[in-house]
Protein backbone atom coordinates (compact mmCIF):
# COMPACT_ATOMS: atom_id res chain seq x y z
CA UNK A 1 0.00 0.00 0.00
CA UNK A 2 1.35 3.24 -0.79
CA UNK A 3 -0.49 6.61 0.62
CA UNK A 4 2.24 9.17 -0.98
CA UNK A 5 3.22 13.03 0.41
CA UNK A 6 5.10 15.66 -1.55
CA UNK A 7 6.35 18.73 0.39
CA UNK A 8 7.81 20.07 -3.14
CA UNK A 9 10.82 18.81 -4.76
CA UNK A 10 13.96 19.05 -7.21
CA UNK A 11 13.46 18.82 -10.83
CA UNK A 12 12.86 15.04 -12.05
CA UNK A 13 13.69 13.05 -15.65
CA UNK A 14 10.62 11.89 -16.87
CA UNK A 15 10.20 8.55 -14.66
CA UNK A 16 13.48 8.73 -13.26
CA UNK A 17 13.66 10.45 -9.93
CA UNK A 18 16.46 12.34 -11.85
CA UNK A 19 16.98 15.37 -12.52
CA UNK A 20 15.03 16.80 -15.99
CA UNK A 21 17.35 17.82 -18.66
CA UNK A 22 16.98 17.92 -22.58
CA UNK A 23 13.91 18.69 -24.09
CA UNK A 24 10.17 18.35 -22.64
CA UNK A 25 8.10 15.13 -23.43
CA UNK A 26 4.92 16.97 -24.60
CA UNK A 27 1.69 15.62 -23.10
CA UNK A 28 -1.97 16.71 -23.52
CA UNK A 29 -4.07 16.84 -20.11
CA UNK A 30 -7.51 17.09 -20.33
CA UNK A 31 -9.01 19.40 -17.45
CA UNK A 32 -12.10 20.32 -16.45
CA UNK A 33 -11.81 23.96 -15.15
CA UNK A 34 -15.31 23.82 -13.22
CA UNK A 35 -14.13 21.37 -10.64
CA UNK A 36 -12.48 23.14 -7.87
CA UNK A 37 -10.60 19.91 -7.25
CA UNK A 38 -8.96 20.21 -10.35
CA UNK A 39 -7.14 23.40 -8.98
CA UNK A 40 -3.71 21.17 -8.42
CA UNK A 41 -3.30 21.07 -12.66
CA UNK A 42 -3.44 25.02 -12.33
CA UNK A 43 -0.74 25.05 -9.59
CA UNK A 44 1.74 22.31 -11.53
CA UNK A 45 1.68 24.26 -14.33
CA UNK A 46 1.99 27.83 -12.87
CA UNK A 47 4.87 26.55 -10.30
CA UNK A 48 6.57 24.42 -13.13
CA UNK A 49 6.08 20.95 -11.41
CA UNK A 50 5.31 19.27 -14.48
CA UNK A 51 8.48 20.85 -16.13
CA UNK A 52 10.50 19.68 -13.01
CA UNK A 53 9.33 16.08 -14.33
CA UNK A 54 10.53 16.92 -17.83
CA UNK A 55 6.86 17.85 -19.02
CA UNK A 56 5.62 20.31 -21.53
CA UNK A 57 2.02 19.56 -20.31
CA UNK A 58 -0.58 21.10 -22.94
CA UNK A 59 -4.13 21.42 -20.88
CA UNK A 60 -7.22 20.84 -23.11
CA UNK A 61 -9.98 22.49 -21.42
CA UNK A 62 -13.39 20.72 -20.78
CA UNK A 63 -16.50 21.68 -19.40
CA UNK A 64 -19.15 18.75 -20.00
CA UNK A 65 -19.48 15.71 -17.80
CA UNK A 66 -16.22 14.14 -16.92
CA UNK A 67 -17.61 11.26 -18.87
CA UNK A 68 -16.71 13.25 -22.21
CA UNK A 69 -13.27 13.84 -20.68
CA UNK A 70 -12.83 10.36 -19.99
CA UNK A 71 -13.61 9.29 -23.98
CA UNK A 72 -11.18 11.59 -24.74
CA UNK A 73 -8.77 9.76 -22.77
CA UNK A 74 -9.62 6.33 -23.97
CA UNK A 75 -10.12 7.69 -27.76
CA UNK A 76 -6.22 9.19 -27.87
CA UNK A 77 -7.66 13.16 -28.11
CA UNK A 78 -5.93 13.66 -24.24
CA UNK A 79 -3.38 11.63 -22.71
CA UNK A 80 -4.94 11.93 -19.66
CA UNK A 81 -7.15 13.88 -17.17
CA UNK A 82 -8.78 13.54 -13.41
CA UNK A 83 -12.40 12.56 -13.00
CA UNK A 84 -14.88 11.28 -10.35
CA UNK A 85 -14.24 7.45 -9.68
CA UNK A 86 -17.91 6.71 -9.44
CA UNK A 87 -18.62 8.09 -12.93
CA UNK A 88 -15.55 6.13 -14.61
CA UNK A 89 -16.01 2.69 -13.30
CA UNK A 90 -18.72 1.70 -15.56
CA UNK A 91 -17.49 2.47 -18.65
CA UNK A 92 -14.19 1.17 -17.43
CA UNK A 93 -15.94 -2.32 -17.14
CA UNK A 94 -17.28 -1.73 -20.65
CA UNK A 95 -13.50 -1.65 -22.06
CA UNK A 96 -12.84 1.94 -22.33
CA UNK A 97 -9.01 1.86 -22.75
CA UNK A 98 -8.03 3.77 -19.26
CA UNK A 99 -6.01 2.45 -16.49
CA UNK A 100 -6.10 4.34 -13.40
CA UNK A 101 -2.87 5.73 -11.61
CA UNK A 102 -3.61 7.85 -8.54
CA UNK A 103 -6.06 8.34 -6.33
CA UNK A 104 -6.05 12.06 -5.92
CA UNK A 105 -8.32 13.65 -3.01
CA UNK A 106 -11.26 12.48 -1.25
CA UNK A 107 -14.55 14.98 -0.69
CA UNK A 108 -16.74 17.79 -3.08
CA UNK A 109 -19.81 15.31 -2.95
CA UNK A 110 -22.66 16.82 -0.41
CA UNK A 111 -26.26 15.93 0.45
CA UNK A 112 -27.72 18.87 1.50
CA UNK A 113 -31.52 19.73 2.25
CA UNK A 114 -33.68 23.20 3.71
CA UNK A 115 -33.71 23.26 7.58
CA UNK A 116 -37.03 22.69 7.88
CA UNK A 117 -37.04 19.39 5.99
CA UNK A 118 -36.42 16.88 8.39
CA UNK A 119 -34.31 15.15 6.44
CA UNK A 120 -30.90 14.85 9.17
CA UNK A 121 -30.00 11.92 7.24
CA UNK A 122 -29.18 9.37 4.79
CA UNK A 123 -31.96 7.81 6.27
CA UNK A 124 -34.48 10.29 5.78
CA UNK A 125 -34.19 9.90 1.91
CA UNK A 126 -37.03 6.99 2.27
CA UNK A 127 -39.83 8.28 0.14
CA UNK A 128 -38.40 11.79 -0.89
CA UNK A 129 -37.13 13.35 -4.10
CA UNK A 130 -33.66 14.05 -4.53
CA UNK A 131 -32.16 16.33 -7.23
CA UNK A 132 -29.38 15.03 -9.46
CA UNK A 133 -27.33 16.24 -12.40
CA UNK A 134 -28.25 13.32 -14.37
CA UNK A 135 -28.63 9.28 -13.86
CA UNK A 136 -25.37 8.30 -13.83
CA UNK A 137 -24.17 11.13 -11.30
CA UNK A 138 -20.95 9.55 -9.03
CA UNK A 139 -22.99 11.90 -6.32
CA UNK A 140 -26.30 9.77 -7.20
CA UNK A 141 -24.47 6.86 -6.87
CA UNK A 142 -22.38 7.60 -4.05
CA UNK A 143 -25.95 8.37 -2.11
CA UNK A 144 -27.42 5.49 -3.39
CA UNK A 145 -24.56 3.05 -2.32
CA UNK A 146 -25.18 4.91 1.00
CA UNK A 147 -28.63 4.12 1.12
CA UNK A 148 -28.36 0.72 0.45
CA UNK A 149 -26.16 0.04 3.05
CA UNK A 150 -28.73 1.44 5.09
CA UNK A 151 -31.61 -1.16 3.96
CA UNK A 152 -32.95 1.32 1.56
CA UNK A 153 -34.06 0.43 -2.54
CA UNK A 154 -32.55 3.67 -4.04
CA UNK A 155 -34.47 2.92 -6.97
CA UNK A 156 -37.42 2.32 -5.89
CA UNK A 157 -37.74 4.23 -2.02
CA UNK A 158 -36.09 7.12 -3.53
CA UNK A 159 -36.99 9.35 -6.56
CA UNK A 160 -34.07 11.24 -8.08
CA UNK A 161 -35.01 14.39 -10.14
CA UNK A 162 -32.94 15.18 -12.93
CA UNK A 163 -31.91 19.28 -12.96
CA UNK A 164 -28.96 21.54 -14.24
CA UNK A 165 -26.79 22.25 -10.47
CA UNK A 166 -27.49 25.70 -11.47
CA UNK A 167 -30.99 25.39 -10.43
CA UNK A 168 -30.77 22.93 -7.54
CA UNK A 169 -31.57 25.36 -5.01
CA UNK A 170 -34.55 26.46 -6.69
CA UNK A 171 -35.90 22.95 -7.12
CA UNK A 172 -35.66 23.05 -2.88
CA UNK A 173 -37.13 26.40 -3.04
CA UNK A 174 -40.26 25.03 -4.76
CA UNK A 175 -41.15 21.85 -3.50
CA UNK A 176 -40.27 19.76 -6.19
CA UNK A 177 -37.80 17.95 -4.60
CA UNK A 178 -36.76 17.54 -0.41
CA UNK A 179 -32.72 17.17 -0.95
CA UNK A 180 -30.16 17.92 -3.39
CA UNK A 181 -26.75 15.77 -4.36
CA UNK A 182 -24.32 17.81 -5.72
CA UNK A 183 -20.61 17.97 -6.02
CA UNK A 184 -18.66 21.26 -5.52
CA UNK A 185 -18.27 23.93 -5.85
CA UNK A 186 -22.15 24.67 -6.70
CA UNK A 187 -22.68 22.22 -4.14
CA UNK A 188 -20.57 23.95 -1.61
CA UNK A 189 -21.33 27.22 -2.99
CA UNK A 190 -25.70 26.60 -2.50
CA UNK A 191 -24.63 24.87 1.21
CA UNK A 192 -23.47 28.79 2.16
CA UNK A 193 -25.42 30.93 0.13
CA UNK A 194 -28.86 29.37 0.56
CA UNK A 195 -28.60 28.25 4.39
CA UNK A 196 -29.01 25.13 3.65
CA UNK A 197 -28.24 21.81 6.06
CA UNK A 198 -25.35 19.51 4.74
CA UNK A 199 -26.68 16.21 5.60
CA UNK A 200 -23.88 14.55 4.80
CA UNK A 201 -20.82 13.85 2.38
CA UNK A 202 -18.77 11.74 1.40
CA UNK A 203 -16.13 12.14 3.79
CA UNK A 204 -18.04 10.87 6.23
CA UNK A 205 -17.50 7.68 8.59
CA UNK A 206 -15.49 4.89 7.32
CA UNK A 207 -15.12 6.96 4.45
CA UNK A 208 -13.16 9.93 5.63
CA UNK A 209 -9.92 8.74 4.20
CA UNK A 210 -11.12 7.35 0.62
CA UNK A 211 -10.47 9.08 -2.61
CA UNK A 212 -13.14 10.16 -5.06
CA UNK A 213 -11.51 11.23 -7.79
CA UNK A 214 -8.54 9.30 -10.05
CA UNK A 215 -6.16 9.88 -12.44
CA UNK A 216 -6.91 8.34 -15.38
CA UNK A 217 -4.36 7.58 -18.54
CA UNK A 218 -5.07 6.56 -21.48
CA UNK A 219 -3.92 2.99 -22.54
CA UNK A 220 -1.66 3.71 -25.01
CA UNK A 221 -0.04 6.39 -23.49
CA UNK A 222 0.27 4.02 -20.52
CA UNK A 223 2.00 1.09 -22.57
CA UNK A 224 3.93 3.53 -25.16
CA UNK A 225 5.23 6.07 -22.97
CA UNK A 226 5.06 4.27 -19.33
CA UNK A 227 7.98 6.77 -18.03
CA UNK A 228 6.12 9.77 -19.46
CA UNK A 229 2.90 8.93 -17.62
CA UNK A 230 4.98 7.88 -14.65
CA UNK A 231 6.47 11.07 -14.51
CA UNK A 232 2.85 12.94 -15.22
CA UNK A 233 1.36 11.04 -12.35
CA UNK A 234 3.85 12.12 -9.73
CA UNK A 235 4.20 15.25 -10.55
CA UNK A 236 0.11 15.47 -10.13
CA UNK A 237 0.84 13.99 -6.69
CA UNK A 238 3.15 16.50 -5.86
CA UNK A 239 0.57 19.38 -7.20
CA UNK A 240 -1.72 17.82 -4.69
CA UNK A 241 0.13 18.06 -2.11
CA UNK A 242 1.25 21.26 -2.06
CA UNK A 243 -2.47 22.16 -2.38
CA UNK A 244 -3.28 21.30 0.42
CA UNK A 245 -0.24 22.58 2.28
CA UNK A 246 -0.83 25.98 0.58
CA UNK A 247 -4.96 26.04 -0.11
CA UNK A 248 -5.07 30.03 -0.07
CA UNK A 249 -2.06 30.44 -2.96
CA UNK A 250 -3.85 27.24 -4.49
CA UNK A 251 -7.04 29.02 -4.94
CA UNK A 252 -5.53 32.76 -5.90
CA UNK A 253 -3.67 30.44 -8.86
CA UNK A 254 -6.75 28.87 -9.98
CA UNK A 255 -9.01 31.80 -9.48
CA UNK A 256 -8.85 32.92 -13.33
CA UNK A 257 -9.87 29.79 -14.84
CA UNK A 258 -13.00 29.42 -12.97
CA UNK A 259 -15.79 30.77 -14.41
CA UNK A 260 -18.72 32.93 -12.79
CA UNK A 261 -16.17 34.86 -10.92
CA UNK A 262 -16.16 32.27 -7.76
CA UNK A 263 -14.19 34.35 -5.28
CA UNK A 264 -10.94 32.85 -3.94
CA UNK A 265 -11.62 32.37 -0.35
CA UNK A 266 -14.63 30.91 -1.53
CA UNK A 267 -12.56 28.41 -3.43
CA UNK A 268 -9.66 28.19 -0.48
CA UNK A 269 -12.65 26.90 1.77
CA UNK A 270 -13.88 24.31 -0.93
CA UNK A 271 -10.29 23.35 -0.72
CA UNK A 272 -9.57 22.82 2.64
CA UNK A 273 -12.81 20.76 3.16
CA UNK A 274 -11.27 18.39 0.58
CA UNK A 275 -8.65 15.73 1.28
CA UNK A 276 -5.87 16.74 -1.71
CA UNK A 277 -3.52 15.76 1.32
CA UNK A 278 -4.34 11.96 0.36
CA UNK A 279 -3.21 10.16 -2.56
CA UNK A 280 -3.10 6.25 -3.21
CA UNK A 281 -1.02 4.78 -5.61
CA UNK A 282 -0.60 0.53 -6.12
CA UNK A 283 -2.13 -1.67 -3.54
CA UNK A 284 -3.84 1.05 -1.77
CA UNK A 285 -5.88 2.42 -4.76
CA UNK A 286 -6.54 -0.91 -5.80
CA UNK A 287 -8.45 -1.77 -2.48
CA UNK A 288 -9.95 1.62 -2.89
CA UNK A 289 -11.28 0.66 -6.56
CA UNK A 290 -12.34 -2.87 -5.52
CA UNK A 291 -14.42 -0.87 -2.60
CA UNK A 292 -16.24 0.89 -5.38
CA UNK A 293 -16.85 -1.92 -7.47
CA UNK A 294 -18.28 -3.82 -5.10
CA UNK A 295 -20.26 -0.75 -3.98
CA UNK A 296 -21.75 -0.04 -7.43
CA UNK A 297 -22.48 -3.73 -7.50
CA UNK A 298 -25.24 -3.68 -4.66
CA UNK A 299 -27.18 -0.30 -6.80
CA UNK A 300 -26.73 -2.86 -10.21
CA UNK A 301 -24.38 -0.34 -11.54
CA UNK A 302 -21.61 -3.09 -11.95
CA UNK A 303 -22.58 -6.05 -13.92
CA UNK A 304 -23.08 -8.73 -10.95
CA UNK A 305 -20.65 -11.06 -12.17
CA UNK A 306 -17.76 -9.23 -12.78
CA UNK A 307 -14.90 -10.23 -11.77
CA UNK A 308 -13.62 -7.48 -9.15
CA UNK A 309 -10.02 -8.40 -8.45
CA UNK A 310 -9.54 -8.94 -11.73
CA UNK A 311 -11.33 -6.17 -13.39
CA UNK A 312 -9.19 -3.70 -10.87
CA UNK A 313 -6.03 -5.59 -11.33
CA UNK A 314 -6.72 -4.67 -14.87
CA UNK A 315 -7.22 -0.74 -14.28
CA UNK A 316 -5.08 0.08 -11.58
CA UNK A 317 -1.21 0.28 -12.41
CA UNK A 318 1.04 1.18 -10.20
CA UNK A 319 3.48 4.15 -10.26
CA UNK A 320 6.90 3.42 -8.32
CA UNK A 321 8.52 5.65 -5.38
């Protein structure tokens, strides 16, 4: 098992633990600027981590679902990218082309509901209406998984309500539904502005020290340039770490590529409530994976009968020391 910590750190060869010299191994990163988790790309490339590691990183900006950034991984169009676990696994088990590298953060999914609900808990979903991004949300099936473990038919004893985040609040507002499951920020940002209750998140309980989100690499950038992505996947774990050793210079870096003008303490506090301290590499992300297959399993969002050591054994590979 290997949870890794970067403080910061000398330049590195691509791979090698060596100093970088020669030119830069160009590599296209696909990035979703919307996610305030993503903020660690912002600060590797402003500090020159990735260059450290020999990298000329080239950031292709996406703002759909992370399952459009994940095609682009498996189709060739980005080397690689970070995206919500819970989202990737099924396709994953499909045979998009994707192995998984790092585990980079845990945190930025919230259950949140008006204070005169009634709804303290997971528990008090039973009967109500949720609203969701869309049906394969990693925050809908997070809350399901939750549920179930709870006794509770997600699909059947809860009804999840499909609306843009933007509008979540209003949804509450209405009527029209009782909670909300949303990831940050507009999760985090609605939790504050509206006065809303977080009910709970998922850095809760036994999962306060799991990962949500991975790094994800294509396959053939994996098995062409395996010192490359080695190199890319580290120096992400380094960006992560200094992250959360510095949230407030995190979030003034990645303050200009968020759009709607978040402000940047808003963004330091969406930061700090997030894990970026935690990353698992090797054995430890593999028992994290196999945790979520198994999970998605019991809400029939994994085929029954796959095989889960094998079917993680085949996603996760592991990035040396």
């Amino acid at each position: 098992m290997e949870r890794s910590v970067f403080a910061g750190g000398s330049a590195q060869a691509a791979g090698t633990g060596e100093e970088a010299t020669g030119p830069l191994e160009e590599v296209h990163l696909a990035w979703d600027q919307v996610e305030v988790c993503q903020a660690p790309i912002s600060v590797a490339l402003q500090r020159g981590m990735f260059a450290r590691y020999g990298l000329d990183v080239k950031p292709i900006k996406f703002t759909g679902s992370t399952d459009q950034l994940l095609q682009a991984i498996a189709t060739g169009k980005a080397d690689g990218g970070i995206g919500m676990a819970l989202r990737w696994l099924k396709p994953l088990e499909q045979g998009f082309d994707v192995v998984l590298t790092v585990g980079t953060h845990g945190g930025c999914m919230r259950l949140l509901s008006a204070p005169d609900s009634g709804i303290t808990s997971v528990a008090d979903l039973k009967g109500k209406k949720v609203a969701v991004t869309d049906a394969a949300s990693p925050v809908r099936n997070y809350f399901s998984i939750r549920a179930a473990k709870l006794g509770i038919n997600p699909e059947t004893e809860i009804e999840w309500l499909q609306f843009p985040a933007d509008l979540f609040s209003q949804a509450l507002k209405k009527g029209e539904v009782q909670a909300i499951a949303g990831n940050d920020p507009q999760a985090y940002i609605q939790w504050k502005r509206d006065g809303l209750v977080q009910v709970a998140t998922n850095l809760d309980g036994p999962d306060k020290h799991a990962v949500c989100c991975v790094m994800g690499l294509g396959g053939h950038f994996w098995r062409d340039r395996p010192k490359v992505a080695i190199a890319l996947s580290k120096a992400i774990i380094e960006a992560q770490a200094w992250t959360a050793a510095h949230p407030d210079e995190a979030a003034k870096i990645f303050a200009p590529y968020v759009p709607g003008n978040v402000p940047v303490e808003t963004i330091a506090a969406i930061l700090r409530s997030q894990t970026h301290e935690l990353h698992s590499t090797g054995a430890l992300l593999r028992q994290e994976i196999a945790t979520f297959v198994n999970d998605l399993k019991l809400i029939h969002v994994i085929n029954p009968t796959t095989n889960t050591q094998a079917f993680v054994d085949k996603i996760v590979v592991d990035v040396p020391a």
